[in-house]
C-alpha atoms as a PDB file:
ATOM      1  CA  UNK A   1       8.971   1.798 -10.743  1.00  0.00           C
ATOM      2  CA  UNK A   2       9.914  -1.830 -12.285  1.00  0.00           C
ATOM      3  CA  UNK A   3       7.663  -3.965 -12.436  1.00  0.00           C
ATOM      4  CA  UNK A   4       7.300  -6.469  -9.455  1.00  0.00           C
ATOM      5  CA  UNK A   5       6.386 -10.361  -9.451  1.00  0.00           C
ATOM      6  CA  UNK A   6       5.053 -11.504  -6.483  1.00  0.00           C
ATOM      7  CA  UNK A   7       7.892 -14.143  -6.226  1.00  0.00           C
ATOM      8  CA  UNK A   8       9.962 -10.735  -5.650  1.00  0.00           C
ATOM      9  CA  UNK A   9       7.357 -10.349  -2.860  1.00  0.00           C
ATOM     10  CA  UNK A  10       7.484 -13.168  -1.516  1.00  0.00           C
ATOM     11  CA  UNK A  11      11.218 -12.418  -0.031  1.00  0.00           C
ATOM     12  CA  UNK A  12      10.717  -9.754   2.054  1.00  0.00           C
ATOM     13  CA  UNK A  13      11.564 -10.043   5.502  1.00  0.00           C
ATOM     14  CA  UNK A  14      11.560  -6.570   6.789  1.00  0.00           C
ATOM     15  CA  UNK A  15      11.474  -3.002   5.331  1.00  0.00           C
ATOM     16  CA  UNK A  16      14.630  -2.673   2.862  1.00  0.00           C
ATOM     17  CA  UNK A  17      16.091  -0.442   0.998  1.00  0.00           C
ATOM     18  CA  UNK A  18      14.663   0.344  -2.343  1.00  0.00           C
ATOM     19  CA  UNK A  19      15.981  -2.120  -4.803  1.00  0.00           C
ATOM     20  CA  UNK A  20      19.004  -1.454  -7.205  1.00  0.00           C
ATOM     21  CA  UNK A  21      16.751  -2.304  -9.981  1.00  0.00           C
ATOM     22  CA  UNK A  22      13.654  -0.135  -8.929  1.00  0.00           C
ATOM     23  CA  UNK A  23      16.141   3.058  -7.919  1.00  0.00           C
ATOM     24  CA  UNK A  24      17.570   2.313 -12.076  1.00  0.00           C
ATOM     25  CA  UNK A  25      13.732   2.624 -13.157  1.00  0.00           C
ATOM     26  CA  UNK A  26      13.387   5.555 -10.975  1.00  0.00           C
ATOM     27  CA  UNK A  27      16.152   7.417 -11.896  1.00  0.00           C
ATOM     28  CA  UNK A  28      17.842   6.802 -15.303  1.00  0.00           C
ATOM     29  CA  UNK A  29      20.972   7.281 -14.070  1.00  0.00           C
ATOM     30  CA  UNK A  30      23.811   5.628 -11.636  1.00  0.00           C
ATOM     31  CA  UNK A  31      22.066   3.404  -9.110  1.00  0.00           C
ATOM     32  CA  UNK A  32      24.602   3.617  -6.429  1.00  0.00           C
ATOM     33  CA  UNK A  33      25.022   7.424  -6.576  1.00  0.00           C
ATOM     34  CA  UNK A  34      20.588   7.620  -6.682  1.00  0.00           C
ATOM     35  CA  UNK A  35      21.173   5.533  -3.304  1.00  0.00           C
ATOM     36  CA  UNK A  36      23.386   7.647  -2.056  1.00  0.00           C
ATOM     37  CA  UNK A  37      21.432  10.803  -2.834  1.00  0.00           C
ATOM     38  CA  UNK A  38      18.172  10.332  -2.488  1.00  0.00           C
ATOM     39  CA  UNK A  39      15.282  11.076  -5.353  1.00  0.00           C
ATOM     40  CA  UNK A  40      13.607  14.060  -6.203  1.00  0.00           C
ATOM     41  CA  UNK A  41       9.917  14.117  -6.115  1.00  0.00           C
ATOM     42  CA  UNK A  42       7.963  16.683  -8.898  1.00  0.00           C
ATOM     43  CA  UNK A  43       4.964  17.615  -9.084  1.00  0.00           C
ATOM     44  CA  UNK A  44       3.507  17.406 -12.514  1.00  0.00           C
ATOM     45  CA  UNK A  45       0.672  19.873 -12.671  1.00  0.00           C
ATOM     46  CA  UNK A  46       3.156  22.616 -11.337  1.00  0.00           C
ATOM     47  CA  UNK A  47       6.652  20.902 -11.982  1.00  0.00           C
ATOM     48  CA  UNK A  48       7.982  21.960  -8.062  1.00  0.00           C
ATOM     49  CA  UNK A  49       9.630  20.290  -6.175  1.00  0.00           C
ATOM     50  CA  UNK A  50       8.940  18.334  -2.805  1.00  0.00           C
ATOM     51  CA  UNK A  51      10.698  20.077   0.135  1.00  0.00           C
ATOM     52  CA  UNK A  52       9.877  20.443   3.946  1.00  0.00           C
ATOM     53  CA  UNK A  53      10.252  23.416   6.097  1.00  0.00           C
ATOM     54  CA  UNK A  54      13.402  21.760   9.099  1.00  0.00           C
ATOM     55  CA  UNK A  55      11.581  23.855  12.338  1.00  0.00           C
ATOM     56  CA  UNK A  56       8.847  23.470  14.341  1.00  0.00           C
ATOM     57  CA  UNK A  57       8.090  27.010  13.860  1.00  0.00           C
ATOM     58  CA  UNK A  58       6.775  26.219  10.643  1.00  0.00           C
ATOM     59  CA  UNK A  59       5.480  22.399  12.138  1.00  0.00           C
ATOM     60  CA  UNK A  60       8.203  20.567   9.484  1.00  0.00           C
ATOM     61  CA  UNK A  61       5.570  21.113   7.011  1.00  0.00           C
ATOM     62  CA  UNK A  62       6.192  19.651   3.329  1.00  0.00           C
ATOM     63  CA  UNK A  63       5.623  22.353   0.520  1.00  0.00           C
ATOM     64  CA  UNK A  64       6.594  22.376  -2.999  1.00  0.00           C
ATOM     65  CA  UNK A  65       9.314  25.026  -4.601  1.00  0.00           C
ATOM     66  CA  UNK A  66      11.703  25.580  -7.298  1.00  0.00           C
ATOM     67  CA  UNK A  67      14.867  23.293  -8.042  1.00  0.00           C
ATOM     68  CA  UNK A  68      17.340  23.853  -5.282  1.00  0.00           C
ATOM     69  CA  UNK A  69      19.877  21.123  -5.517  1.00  0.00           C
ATOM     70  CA  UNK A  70      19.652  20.123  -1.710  1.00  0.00           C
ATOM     71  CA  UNK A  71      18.979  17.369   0.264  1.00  0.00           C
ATOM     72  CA  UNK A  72      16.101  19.055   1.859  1.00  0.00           C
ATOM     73  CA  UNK A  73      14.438  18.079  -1.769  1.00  0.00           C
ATOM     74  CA  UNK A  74      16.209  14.547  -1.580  1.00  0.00           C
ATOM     75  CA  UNK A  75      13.781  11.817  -0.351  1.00  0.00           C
ATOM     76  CA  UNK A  76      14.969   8.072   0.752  1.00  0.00           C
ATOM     77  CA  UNK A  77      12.217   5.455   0.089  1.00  0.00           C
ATOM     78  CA  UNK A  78      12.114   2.192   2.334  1.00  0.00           C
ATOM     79  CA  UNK A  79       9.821  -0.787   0.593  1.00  0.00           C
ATOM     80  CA  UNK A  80       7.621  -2.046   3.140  1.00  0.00           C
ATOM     81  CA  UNK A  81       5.061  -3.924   1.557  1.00  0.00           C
ATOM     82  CA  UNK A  82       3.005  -4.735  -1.688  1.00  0.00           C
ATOM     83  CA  UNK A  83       0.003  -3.386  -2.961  1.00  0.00           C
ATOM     84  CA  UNK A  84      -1.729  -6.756  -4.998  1.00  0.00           C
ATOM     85  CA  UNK A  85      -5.354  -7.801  -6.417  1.00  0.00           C
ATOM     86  CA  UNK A  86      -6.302 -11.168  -5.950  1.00  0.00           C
ATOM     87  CA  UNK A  87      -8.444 -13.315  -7.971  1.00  0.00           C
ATOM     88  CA  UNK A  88      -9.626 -16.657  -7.095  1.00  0.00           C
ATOM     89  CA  UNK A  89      -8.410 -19.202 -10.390  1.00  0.00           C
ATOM     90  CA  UNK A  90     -11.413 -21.032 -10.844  1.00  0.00           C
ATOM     91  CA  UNK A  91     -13.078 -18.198 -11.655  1.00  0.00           C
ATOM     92  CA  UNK A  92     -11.639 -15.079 -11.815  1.00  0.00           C
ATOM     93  CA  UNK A  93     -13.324 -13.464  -9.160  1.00  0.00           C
ATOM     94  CA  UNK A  94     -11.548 -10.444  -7.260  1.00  0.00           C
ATOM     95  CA  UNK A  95     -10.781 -10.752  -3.098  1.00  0.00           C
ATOM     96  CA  UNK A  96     -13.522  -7.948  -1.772  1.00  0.00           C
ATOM     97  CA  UNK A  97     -15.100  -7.205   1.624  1.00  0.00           C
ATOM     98  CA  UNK A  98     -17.920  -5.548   3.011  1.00  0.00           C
ATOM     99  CA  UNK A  99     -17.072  -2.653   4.516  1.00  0.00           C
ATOM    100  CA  UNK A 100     -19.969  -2.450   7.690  1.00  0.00           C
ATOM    101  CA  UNK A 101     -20.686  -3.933  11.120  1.00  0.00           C
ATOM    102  CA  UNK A 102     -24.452  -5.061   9.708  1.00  0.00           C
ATOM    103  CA  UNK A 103     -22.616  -7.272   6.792  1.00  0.00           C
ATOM    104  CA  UNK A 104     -20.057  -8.506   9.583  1.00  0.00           C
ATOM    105  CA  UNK A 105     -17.260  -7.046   7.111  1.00  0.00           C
ATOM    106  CA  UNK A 106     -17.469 -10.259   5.821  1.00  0.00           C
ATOM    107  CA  UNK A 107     -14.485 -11.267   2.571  1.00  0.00           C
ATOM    108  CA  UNK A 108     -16.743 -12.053  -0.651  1.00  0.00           C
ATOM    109  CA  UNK A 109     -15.723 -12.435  -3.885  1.00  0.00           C
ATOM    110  CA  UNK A 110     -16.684  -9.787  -6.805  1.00  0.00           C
ATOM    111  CA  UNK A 111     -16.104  -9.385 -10.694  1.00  0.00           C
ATOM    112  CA  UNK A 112     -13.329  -6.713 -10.803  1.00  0.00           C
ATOM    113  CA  UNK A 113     -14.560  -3.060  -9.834  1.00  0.00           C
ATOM    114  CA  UNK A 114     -11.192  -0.894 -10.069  1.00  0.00           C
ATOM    115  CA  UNK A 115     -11.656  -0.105  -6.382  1.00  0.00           C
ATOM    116  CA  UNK A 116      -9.714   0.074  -3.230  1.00  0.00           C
ATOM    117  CA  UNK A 117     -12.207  -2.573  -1.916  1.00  0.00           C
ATOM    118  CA  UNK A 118     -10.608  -4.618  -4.132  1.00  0.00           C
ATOM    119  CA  UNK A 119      -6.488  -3.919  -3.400  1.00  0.00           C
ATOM    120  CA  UNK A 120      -5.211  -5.233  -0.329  1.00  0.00           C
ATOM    121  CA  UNK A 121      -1.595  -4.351   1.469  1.00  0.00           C
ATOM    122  CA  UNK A 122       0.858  -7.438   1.804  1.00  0.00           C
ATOM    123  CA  UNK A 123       3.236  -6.406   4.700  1.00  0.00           C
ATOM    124  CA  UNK A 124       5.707  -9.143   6.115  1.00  0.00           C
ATOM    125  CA  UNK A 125       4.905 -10.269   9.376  1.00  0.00           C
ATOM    126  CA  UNK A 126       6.922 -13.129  11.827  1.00  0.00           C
ATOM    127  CA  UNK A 127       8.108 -16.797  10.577  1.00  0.00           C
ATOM    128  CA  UNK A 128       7.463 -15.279   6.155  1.00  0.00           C
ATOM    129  CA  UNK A 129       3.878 -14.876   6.544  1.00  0.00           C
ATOM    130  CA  UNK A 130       1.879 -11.128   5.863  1.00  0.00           C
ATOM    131  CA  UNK A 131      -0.500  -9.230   6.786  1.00  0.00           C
ATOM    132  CA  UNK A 132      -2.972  -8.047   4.830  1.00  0.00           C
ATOM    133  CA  UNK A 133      -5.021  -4.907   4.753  1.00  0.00           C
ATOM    134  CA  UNK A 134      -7.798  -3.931   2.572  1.00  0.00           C
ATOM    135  CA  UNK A 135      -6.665  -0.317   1.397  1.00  0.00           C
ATOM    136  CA  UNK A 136     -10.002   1.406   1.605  1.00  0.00           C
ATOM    137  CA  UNK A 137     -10.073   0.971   5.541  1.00  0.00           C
ATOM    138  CA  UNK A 138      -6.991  -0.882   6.089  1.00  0.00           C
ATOM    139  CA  UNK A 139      -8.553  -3.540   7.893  1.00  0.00           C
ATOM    140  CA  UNK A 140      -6.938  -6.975   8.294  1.00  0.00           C
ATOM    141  CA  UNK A 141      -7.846  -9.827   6.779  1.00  0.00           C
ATOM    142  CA  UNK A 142      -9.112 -12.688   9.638  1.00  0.00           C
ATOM    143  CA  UNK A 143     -10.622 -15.707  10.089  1.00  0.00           C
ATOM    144  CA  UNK A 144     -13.237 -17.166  12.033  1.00  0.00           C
ATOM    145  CA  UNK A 145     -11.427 -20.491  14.047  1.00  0.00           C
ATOM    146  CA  UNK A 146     -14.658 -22.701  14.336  1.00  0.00           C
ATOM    147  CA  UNK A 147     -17.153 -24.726  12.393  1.00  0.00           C
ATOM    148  CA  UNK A 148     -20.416 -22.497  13.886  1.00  0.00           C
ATOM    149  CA  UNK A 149     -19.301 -19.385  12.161  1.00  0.00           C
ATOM    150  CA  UNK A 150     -18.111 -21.664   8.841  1.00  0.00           C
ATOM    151  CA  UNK A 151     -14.747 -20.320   8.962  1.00  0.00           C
ATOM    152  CA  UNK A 152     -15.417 -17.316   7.210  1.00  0.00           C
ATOM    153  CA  UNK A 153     -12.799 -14.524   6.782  1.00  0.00           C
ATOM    154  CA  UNK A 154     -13.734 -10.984   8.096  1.00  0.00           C
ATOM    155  CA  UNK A 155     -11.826  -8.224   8.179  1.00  0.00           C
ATOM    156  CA  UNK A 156     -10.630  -6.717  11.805  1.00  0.00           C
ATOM    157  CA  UNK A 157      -8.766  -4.294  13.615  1.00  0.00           C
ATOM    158  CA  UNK A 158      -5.111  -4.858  13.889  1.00  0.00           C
ATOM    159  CA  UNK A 159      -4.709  -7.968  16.681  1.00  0.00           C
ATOM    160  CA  UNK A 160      -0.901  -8.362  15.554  1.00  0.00           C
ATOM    161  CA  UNK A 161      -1.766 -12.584  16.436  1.00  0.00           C
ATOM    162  CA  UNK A 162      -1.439 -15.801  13.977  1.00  0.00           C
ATOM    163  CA  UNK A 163      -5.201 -15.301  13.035  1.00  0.00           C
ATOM    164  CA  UNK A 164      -4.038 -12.151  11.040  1.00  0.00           C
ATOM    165  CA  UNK A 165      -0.602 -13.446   9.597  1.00  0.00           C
ATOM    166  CA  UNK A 166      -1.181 -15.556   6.066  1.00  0.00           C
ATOM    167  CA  UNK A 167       1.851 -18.240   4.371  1.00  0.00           C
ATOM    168  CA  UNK A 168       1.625 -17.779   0.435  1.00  0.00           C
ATOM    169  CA  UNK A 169       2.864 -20.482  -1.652  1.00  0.00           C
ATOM    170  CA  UNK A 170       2.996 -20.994  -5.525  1.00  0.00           C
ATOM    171  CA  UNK A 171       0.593 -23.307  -7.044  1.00  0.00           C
ATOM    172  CA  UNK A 172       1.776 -23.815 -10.361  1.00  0.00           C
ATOM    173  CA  UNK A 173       0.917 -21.726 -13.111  1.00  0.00           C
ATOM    174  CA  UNK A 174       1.077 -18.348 -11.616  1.00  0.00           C
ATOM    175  CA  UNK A 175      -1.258 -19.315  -8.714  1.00  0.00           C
ATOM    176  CA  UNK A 176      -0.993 -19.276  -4.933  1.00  0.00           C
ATOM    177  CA  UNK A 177      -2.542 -20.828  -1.819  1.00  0.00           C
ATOM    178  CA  UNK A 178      -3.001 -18.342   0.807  1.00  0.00           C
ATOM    179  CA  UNK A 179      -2.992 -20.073   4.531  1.00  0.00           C
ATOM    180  CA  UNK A 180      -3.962 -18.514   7.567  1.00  0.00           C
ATOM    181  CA  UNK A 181      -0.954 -19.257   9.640  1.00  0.00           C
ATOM    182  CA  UNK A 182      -2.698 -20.289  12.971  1.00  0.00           C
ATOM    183  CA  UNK A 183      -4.471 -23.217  11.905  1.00  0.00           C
ATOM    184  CA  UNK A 184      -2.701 -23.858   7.603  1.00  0.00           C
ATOM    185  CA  UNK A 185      -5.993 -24.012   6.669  1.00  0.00           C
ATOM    186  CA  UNK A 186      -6.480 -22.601   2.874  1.00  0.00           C
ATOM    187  CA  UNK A 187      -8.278 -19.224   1.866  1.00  0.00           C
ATOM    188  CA  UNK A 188     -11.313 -20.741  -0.594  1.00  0.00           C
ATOM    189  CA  UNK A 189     -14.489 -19.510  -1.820  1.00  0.00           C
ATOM    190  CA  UNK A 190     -18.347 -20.507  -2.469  1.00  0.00           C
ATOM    191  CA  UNK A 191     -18.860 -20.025  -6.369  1.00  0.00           C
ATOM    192  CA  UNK A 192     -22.780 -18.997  -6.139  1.00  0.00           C
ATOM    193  CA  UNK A 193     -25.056 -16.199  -5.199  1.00  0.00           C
ATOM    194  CA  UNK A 194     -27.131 -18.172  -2.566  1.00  0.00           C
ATOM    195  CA  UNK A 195     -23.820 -18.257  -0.279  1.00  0.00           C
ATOM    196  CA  UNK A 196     -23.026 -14.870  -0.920  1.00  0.00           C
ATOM    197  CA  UNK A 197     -19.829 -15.684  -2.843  1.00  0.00           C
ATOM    198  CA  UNK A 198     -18.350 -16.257   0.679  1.00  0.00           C
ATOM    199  CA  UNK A 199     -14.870 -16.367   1.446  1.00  0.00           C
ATOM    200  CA  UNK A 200     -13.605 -19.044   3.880  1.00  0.00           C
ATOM    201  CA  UNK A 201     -10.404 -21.280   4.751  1.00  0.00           C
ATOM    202  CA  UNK A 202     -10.808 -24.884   4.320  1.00  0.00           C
ATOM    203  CA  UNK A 203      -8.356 -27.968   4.436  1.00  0.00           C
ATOM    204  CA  UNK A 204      -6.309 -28.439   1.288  1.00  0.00           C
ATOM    205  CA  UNK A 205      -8.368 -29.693  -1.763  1.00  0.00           C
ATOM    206  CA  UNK A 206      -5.777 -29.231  -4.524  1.00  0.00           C
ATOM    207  CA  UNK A 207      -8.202 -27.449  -6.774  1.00  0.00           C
ATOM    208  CA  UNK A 208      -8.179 -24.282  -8.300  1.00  0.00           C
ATOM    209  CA  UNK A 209     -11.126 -23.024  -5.818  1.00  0.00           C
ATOM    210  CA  UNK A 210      -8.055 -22.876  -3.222  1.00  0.00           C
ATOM    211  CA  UNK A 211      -5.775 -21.004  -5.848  1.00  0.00           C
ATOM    212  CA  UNK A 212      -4.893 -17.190  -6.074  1.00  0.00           C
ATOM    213  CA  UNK A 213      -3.862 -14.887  -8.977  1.00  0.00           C
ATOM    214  CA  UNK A 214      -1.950 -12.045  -7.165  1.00  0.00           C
ATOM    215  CA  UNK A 215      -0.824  -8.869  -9.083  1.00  0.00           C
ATOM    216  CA  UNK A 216       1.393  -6.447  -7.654  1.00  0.00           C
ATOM    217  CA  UNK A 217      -0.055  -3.376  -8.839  1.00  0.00           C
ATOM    218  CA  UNK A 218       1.976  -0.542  -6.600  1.00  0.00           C
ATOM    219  CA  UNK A 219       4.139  -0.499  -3.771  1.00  0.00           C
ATOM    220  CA  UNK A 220       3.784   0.453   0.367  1.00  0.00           C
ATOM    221  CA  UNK A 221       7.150   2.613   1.297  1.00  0.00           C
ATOM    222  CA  UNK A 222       8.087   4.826   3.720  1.00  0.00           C
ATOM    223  CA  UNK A 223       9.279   8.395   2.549  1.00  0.00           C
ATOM    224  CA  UNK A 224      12.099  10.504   4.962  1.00  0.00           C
ATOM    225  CA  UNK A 225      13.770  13.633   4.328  1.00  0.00           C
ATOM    226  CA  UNK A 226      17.271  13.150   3.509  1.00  0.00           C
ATOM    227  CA  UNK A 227      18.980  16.475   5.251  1.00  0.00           C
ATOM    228  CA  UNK A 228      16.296  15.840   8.551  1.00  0.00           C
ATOM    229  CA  UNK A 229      15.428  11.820   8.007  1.00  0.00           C
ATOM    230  CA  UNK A 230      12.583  12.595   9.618  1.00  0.00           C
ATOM    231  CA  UNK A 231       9.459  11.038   7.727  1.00  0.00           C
ATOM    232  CA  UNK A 232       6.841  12.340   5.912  1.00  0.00           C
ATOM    233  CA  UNK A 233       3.218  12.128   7.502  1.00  0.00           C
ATOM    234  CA  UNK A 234       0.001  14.059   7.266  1.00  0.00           C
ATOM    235  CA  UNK A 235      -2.519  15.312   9.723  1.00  0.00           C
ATOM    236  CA  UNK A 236      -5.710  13.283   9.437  1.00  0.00           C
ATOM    237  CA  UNK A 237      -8.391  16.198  10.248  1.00  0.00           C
ATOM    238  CA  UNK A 238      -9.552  19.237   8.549  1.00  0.00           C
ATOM    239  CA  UNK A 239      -8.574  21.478  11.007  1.00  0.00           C
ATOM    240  CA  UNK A 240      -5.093  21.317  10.124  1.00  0.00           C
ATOM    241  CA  UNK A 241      -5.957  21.071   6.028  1.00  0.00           C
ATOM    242  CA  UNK A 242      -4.773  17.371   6.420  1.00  0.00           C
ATOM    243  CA  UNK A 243      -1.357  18.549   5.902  1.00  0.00           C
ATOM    244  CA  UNK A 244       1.840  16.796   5.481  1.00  0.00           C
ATOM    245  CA  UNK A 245       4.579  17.298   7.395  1.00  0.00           C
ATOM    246  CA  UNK A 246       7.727  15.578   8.681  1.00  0.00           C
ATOM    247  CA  UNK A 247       7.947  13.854  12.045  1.00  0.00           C
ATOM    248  CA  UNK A 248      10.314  11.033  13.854  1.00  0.00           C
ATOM    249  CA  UNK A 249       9.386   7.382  12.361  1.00  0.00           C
ATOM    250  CA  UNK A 250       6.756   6.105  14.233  1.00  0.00           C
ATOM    251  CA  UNK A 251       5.915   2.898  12.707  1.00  0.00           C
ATOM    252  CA  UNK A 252       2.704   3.658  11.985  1.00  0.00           C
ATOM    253  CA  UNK A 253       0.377   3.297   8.719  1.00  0.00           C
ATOM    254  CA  UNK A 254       0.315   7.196   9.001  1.00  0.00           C
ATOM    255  CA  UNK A 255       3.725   7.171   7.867  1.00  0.00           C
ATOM    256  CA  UNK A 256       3.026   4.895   4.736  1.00  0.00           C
ATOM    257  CA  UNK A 257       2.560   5.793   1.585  1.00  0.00           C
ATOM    258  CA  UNK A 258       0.904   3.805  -1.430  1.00  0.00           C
ATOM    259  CA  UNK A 259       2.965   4.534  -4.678  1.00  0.00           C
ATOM    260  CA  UNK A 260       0.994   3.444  -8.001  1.00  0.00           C
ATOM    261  CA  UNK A 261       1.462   4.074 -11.720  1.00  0.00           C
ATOM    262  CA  UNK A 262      -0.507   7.054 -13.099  1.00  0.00           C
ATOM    263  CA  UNK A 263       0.665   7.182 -16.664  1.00  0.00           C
ATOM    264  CA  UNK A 264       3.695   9.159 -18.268  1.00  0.00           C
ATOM    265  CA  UNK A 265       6.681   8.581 -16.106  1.00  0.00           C
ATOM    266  CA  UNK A 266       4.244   9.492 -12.640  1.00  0.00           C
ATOM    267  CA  UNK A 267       2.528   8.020  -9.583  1.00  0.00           C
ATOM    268  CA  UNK A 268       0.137   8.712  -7.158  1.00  0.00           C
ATOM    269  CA  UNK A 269       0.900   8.284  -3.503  1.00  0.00           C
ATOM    270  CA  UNK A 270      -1.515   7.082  -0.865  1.00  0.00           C
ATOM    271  CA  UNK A 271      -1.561   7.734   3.035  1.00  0.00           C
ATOM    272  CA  UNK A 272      -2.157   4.339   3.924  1.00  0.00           C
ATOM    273  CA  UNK A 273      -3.951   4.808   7.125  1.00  0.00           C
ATOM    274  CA  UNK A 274      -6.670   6.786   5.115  1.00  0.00           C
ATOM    275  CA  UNK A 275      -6.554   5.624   1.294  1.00  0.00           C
ATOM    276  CA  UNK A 276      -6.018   9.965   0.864  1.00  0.00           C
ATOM    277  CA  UNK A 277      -3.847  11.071  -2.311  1.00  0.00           C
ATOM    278  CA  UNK A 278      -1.086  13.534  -1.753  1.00  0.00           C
ATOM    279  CA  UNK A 279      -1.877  16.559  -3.731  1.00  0.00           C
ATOM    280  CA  UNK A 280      -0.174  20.384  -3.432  1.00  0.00           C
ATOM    281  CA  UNK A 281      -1.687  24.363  -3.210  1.00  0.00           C
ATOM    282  CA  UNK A 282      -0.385  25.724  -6.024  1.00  0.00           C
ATOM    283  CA  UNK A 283      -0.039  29.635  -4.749  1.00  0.00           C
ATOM    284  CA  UNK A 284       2.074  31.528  -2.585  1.00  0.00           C
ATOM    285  CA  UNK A 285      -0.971  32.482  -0.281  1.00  0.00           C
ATOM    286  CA  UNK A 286      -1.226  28.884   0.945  1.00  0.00           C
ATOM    287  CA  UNK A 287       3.134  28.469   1.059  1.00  0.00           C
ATOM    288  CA  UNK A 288       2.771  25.772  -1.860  1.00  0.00           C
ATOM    289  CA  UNK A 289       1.415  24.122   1.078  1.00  0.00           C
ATOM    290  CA  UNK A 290       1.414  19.459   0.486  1.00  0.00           C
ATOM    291  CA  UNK A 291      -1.817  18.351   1.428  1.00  0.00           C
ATOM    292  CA  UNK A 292      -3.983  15.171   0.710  1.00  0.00           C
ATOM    293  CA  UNK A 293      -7.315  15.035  -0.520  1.00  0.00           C
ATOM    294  CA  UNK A 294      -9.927  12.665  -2.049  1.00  0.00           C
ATOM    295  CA  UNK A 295      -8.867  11.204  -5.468  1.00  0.00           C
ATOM    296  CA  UNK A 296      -8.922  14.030  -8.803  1.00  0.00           C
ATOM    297  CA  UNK A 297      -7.517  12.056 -11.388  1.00  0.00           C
ATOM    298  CA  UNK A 298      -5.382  14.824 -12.219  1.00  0.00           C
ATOM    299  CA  UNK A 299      -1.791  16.351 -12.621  1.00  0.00           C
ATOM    300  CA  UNK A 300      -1.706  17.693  -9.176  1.00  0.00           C
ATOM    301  CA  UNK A 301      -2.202  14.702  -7.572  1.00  0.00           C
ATOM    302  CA  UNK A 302       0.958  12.812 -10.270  1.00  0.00           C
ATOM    303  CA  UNK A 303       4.357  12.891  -9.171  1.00  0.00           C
ATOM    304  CA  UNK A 304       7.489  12.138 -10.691  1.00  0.00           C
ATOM    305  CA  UNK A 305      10.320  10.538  -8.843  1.00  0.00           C
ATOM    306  CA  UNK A 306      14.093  11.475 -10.397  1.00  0.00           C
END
C-alpha cells in the first residue's frame, strides 16, 4: 500500500472504500476497473491463491488454490482504521502499556521495542475523535477523571463512552496533541524513572511534553468475498485449527484485519481481536486449509495483493 500521513488519517469519518491511490499501489493497473473487481490475494511461500469454499457444508472456509479468474478469488477491502506508533516529542519515547491487572494496565512510556505493545489501532469514533486500541490485547486507551488517581491513562475494555474517544490535532512540526474528548484535557507524560514514566492528561501547557509523533505504519480493513460479500473471519480456538472462514459482517474486531509491509511487494495480515497472523496448510490433506497462527517471519505468513 501507499504510504499514509496521518493528516490522511485524520479524515476519516467512517469505514470507506479503499482509496484510488492505495488500490493504484495495490494493483499496477486501472484503478477504477481494480474497484470494480476486487484484488487478488497470493500467497508467497506457495504462490495460491485466496479463495473460500460458498456452503456451509464446507463452513465457508477460506483455502488457497490455483489461479481461477473468479470472483470467488476477488476480495473488496474497506479501510477502517490506522495502525500508528506514537512517540512523545520531548523525548522520543514510544506510547506502551502494561499489560496486567497487578500493574493496573497502566500507559507508560518506553524506548522503542518493535512490539505490538507499542502499536495502537486509531478507529474513528462520534464528533472526529478515535478510539484507540493497543494491538497486543486490543484494549482501549482511558483515563482516570479525578485528581486521587492523577489522571493516569489505563487501558480498558471497550465502554464505547467519551472517556475512550481522543481529538488529535497538529502541533506544528509533525506533532500532535492527543485530548481525551470528555474532559479536552491533553495526553502528557512524567520524563523519569521514579514516576514510572507515567502517562497522564493534563491541561494544555504548550510544550513538547504534550506533543505526539504518530506514524502510520499499516492499515485496519475489513476483507469480503466478492462473489458471496460475506467477510472473512477466523475461529479463535484450537478446536477448530483457528480457521478462517467467511461469515455475514458483524462489526466486530474478529472481522478486522491488520495489513503491514513485510518486504518485496507483501504484507502480513492481523486478526485484530487476537494480534494472530494469517498463514495457509500447504497440502492437499489439510484442503490448503487458511489458518492463523503466532508470528513466523516467513513466506507463508506474506501475501501479495494484485
Amino acid at each position: 500500500m501507499s504510504e499514509t500521513t496521518i493528516e490522511s488519517a485524520l479524515l476519516i469519518s467512517g469505514e470507506s472504500a479503499l482509496t484510488v491511490d492505495q488500490l493504484a499501489a495495490l494493483s499496477g493497473s486501472d484503478t477504477a476497473a481494480a474497484r470494480a473487481v476486487g484484488l487478488t490475494v497470493r500467497q508467497r511461500s506457495s504462490g495460491r491463491f485466496l479463495d473460500a469454499h460458498e456452503n456451509s457444508a464446507n463452513d465457508f472456509r477460506l483455502v488457497t488454490r490455483p489461479p481461477q479468474n473468479n470472483t470467488s478469488q476477488r476480495w473488496q477491502l474497506m479501510l477502517s482504521g490506522y495502525l500508528v506508533t506514537a512517540r512523545q516529542k520531548v523525548n522520543g519515547r514510544f506510547l506502551d502499556a502494561y499489560e496486567s491487572d497487578a500493574n493496573g494496565f497502566r500507559l507508560v512510556t518506553r524506548p522503542g521495542q518493535d512490539n505490538d505493545s507499542q502499536r495502537w489501532v486509531l478507529r474513528p469514533a462520534d464528533g472526529g475523535s478515535f478510539t484507540m486500541q493497543q494491538l497486543v490485547n486490543t484494549r482501549y486507551a482511558d483515563a482516570f477523571e479525578s485528581a486521587s488517581e492523577y489522571f493516569r491513562l489505563v487501558t480498558r475494555p471497550a465502554q464505547n463512552n467519551d472517556s475512550q474517544r481522543w481529538v488529535l490535532k497538529a502541533a506544528g512540526a509533525g506533532g500532535y496533541t492527543i485530548q481525551q474528548k470528555v474532559n479536552d484535557r491533553y495526553v502528557d507524560a512524567y520524563e523519569d524513572a521514579a514516576n514510572d514514566f507515567a502517562v497522564v492528561t493534563r491541561p494544555a501547557q504548550n510544550n513538547d511534553s504534550q506533543r505526539w509523533l504518530i506514524d502510520v505504519i499499516g492499515e485496519v480493513y475489513t476483507i469480503a468475498q466478492v462473489s458471496s460479500n460475506r467477510f472473512a473471519d477466523a475461529y479463535e480456538g484450537d478446536a477448530n485449527d483457528f480457521g478462517l472462514v467467511t461469515r455475514p459482517a458483524q462489526d466486530n474486531d474478529s472481522q478486522r484485519w491488520v495489513l503491514r509491509p513485510a518486504g518485496g511487494g507483501s504484507y502480513t495480515m492481523q486478526q485484530l481481536v487476537n494480534g494472530r497472523y494469517v498463514d495457509a496448510h500447504e497440502d492437499a490433506t489439510k484442503d490448503f486449509a487458511v489458518v492463523t497462527r503466532p508470528a513466523q517471519n516467513n513466506d507463508s505468513q506474506r501475501w501479495i495483493f494484485v
